[in-house]
N, C-alpha and C. Protein backbone atom coordinates (compact mmCIF):
# COMPACT_ATOMS: atom_id res chain seq x y z
N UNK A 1 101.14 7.61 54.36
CA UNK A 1 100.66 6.90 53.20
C UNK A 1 101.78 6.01 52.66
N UNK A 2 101.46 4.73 51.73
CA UNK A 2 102.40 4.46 51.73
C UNK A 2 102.94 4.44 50.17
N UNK A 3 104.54 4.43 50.01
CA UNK A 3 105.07 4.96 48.85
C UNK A 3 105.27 3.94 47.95
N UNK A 4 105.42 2.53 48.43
CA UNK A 4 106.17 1.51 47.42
C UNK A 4 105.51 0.95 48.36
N UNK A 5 106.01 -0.69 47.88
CA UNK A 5 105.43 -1.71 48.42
C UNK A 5 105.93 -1.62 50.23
N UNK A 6 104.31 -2.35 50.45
CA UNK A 6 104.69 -2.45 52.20
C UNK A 6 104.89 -3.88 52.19
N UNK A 7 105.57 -4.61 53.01
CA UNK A 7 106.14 -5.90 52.99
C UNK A 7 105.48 -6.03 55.22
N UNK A 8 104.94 -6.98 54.80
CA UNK A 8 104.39 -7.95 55.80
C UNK A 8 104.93 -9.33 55.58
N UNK A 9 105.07 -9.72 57.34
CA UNK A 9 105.98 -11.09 57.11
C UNK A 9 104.56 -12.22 57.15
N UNK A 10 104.71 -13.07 56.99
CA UNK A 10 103.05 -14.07 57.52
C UNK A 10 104.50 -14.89 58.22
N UNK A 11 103.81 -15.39 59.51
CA UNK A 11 104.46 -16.38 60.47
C UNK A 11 103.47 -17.64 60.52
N UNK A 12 104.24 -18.72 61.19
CA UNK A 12 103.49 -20.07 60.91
C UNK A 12 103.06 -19.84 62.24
N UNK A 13 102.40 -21.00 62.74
CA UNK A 13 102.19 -21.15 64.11
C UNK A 13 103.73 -21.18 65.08
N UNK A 14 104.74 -21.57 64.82
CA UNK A 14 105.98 -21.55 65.06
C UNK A 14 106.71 -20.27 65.24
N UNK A 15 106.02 -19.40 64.86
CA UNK A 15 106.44 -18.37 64.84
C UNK A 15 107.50 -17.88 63.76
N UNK A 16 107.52 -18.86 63.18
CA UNK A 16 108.69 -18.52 61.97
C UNK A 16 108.37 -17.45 60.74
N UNK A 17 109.44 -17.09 60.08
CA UNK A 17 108.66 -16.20 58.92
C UNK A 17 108.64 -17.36 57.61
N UNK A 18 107.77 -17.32 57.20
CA UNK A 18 107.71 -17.96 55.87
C UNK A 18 107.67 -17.04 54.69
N UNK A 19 107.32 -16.25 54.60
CA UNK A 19 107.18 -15.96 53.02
C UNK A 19 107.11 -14.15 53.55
N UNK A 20 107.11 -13.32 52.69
CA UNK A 20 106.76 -11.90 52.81
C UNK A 20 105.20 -11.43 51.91
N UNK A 21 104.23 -10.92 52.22
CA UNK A 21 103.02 -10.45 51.90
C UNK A 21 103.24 -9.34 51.61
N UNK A 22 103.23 -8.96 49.96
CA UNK A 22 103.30 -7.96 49.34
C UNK A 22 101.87 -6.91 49.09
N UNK A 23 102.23 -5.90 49.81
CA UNK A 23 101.20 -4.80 50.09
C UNK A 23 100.77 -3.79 48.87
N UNK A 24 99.96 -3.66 48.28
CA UNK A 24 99.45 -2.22 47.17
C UNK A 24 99.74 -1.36 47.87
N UNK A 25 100.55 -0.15 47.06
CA UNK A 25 100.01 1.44 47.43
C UNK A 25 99.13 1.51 46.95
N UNK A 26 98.66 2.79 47.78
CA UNK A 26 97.08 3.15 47.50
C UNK A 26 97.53 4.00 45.65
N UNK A 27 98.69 4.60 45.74
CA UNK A 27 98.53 4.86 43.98
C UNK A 27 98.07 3.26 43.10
N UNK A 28 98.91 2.14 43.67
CA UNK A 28 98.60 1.01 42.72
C UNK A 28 97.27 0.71 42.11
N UNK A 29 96.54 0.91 44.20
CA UNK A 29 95.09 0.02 43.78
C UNK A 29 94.17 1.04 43.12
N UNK A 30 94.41 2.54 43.27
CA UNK A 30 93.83 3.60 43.00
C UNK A 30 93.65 3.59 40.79
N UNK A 31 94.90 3.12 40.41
CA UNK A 31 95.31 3.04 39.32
C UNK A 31 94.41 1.60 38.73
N UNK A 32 94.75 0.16 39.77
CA UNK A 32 93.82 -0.82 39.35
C UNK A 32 92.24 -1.05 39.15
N UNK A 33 92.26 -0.10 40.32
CA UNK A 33 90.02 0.46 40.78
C UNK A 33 89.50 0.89 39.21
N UNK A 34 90.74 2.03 39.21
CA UNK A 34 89.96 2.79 37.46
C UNK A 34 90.38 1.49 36.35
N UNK A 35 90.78 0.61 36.11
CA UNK A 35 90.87 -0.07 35.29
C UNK A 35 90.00 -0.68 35.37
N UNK A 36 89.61 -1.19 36.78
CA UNK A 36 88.61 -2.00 36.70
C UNK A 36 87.03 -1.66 36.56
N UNK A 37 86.67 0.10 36.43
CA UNK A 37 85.71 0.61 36.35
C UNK A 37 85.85 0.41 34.05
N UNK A 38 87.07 0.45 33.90
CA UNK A 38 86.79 0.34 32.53
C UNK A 38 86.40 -1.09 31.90
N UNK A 39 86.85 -1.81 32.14
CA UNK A 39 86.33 -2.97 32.19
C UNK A 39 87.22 -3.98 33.58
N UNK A 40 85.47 -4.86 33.57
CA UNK A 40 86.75 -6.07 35.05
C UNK A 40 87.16 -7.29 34.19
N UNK A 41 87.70 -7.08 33.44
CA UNK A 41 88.18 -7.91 32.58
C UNK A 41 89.49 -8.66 31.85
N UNK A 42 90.02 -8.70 31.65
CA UNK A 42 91.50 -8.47 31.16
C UNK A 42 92.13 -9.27 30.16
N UNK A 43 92.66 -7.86 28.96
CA UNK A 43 93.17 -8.75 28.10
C UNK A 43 94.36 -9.12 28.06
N UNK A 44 95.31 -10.14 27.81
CA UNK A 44 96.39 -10.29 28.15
C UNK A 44 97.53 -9.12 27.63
N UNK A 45 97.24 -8.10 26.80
CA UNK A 45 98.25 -7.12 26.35
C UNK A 45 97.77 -5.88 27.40
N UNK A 46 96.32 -5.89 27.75
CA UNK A 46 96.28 -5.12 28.93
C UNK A 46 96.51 -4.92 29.96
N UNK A 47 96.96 -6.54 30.35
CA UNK A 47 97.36 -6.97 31.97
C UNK A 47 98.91 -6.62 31.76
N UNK A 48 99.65 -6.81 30.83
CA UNK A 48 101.21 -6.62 30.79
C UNK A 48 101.23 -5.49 30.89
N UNK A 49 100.76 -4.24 30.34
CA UNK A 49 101.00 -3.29 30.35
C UNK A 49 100.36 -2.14 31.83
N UNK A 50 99.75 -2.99 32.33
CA UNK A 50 99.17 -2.38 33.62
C UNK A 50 100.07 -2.76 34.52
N UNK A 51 100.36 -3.85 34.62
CA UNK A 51 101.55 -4.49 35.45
C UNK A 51 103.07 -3.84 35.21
N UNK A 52 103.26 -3.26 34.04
CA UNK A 52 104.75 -2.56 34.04
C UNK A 52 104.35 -1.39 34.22
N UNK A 53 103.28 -0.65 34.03
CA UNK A 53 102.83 1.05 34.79
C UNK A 53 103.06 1.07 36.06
N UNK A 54 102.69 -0.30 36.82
CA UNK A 54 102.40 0.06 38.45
C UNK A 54 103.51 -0.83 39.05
N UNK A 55 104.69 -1.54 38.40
CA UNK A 55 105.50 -2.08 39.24
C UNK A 55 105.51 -3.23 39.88
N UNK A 56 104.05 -3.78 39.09
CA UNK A 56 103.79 -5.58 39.45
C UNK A 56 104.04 -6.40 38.42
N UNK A 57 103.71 -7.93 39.10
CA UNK A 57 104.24 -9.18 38.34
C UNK A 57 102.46 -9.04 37.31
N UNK A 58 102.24 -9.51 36.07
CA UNK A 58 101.07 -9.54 35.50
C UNK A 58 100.15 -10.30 36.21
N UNK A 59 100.91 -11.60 36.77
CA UNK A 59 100.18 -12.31 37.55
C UNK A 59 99.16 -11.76 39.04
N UNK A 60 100.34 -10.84 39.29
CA UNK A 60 99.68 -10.15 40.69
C UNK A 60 98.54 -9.27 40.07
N UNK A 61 98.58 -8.68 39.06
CA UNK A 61 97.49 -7.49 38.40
C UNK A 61 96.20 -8.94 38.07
N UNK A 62 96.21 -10.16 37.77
CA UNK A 62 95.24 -10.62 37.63
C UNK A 62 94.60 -11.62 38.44
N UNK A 63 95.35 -11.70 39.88
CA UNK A 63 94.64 -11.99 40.57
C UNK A 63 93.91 -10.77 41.63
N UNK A 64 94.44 -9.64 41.75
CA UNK A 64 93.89 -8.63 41.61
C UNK A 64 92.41 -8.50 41.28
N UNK A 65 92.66 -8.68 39.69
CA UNK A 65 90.92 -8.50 38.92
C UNK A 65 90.36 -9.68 39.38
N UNK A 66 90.61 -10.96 39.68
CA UNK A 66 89.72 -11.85 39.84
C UNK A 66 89.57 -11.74 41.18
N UNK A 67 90.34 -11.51 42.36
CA UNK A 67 89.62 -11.23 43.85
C UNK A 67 88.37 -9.89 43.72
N UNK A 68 88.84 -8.81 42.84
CA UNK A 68 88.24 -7.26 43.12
C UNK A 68 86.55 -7.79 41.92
N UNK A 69 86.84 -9.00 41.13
CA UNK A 69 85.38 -9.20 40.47
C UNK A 69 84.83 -9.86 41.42
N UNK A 70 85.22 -11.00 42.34
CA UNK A 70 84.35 -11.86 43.34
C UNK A 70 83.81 -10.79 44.58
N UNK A 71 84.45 -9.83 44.51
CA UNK A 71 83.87 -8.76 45.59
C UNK A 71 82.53 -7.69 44.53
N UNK A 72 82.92 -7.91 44.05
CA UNK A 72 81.95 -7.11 43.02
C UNK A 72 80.67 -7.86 42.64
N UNK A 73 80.97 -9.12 42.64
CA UNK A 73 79.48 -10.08 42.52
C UNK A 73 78.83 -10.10 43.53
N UNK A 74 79.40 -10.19 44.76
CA UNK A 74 79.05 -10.46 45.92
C UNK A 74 78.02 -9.10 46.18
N UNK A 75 78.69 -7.97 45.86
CA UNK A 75 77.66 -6.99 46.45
C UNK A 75 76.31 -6.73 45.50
N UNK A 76 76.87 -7.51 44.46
CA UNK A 76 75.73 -7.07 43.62
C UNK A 76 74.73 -7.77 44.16
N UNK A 77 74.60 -9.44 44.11
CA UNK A 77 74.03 -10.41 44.91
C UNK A 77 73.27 -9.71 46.14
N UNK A 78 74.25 -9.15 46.86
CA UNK A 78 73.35 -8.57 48.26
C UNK A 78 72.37 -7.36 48.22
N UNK A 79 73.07 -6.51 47.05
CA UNK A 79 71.72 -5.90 46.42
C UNK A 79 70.81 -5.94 45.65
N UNK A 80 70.74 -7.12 44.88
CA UNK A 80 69.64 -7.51 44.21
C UNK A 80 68.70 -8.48 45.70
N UNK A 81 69.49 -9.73 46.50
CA UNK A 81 68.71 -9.84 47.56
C UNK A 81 67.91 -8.69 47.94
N UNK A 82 68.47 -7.89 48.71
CA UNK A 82 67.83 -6.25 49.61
C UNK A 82 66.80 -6.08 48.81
N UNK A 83 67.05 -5.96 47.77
CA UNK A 83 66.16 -5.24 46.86
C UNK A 83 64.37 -6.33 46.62
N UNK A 84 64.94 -7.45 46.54
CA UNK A 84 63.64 -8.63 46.17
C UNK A 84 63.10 -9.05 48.39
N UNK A 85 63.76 -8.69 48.37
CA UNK A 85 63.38 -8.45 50.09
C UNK A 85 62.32 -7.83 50.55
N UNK A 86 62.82 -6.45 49.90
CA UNK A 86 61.89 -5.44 49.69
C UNK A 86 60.81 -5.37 49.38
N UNK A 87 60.93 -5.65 48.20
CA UNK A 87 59.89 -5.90 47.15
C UNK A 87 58.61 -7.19 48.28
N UNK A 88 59.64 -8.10 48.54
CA UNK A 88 58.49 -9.51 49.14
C UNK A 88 57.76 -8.49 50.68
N UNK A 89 58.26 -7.73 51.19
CA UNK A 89 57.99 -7.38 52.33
C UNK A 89 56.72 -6.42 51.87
N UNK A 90 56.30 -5.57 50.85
CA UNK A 90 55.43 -4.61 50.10
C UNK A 90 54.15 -5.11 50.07
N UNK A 91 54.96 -6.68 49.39
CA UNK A 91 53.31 -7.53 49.38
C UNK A 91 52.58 -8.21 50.53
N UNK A 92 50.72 -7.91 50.22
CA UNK A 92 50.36 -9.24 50.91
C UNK A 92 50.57 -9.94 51.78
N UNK A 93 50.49 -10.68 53.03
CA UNK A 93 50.81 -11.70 52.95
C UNK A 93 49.92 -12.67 52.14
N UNK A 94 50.00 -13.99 51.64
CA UNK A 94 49.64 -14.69 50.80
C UNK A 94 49.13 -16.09 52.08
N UNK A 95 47.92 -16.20 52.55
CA UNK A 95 47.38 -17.87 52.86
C UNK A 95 46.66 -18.53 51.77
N UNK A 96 45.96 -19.28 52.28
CA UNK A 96 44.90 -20.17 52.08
C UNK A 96 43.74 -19.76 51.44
N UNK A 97 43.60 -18.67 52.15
CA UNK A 97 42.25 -18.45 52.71
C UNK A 97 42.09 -17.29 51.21
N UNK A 98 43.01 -16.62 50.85
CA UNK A 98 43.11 -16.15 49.84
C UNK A 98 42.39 -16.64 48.88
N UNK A 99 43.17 -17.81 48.54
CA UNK A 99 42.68 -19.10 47.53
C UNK A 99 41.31 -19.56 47.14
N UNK A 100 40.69 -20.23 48.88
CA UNK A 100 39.98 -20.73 48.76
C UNK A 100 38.89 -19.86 48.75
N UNK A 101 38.83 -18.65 49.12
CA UNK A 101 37.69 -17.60 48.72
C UNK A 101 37.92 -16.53 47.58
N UNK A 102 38.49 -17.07 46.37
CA UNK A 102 39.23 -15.79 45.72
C UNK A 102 37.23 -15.61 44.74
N UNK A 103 37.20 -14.24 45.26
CA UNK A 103 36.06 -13.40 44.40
C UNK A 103 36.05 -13.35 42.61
N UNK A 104 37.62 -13.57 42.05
CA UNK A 104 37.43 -13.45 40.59
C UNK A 104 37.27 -14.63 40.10
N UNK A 105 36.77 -16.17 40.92
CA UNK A 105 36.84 -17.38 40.25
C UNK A 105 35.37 -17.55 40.76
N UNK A 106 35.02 -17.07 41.34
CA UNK A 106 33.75 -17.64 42.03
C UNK A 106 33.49 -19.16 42.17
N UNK A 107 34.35 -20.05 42.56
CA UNK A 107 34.35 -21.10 42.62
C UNK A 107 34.86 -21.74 43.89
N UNK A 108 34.87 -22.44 45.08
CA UNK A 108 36.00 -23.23 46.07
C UNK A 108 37.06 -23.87 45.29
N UNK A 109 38.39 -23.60 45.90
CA UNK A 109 39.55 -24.45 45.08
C UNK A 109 40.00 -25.35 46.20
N UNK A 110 40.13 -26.35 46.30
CA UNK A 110 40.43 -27.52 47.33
C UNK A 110 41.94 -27.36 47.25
N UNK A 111 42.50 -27.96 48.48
CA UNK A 111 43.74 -27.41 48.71
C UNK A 111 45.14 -27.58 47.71
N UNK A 112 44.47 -28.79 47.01
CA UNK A 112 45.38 -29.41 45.50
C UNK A 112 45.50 -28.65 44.57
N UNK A 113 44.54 -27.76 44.70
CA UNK A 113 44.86 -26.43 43.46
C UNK A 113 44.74 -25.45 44.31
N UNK A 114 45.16 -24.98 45.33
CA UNK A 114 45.94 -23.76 45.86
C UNK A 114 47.65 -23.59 45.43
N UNK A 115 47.99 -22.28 44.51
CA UNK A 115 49.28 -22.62 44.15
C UNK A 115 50.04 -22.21 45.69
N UNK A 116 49.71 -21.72 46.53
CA UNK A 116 50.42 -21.36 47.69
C UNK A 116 50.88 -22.54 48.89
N UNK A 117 50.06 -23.61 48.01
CA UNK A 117 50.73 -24.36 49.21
C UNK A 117 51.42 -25.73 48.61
N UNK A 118 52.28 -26.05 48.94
CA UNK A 118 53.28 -27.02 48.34
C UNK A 118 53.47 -28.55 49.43
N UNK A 119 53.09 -29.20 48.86
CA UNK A 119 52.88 -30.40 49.35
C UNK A 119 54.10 -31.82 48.46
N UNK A 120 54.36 -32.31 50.26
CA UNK A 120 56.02 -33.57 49.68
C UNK A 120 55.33 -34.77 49.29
């Protein structure tokens, strides 16, 4: 496991090192996760003080919250999709033919007032 920061080099195509990629311990992100279950938010006296608990720059604690909220929208997104997926797959399918014979109008609806079909 790891204890302090893990340091990764990033190389260019050159193979050179450019810069070092500073790694979370799992205490850090473990410590950032529950913050971010309290709120994903951050106030600036909260970010200083989270950042001197765990040994980061404030800056690193808030890009942190703003990568760990874009992952958090994202899944929500894919489960509200799944979910209206679902839901569309339950129903019906929906034609024409629906329309033009619907029993509670007792009337023919010509294809201009079918709402199912959408015309450019």
């Amino acid at each position: 496991m790891l204890d302090g920061l893990d340091e990764e080099e990033c190389l260019e195509e050159g193979g050179q090192a450019t810069e070092k990629k500073m790694r979370l311990s799992m205490h850090q992100v473990k410590a950032l996760e529950k913050n971010f279950d309290v709120g994903n938010k951050l106030e600036p006296k909260r970010k200083v003080k989270l950042a001197e608990e765990l040994g980061l720059q404030p800056r690193q604690v808030a890009i942190w919250f703003q990568n760990r909220r874009a992952r958090w929208k994202t899944k929500v997104l894919e489960k509200d999709y799944a979910m209206l997926k679902a839901n569309r797959e339950k129903e019906p399918p929906r034609n024409c033919s629906d329309c033009l014979n619907s029993p509670s109008d007792n009337r023919q609806l010509s294809g201009d007032d079918c709402p199912s079909v959408v015309f450019n």
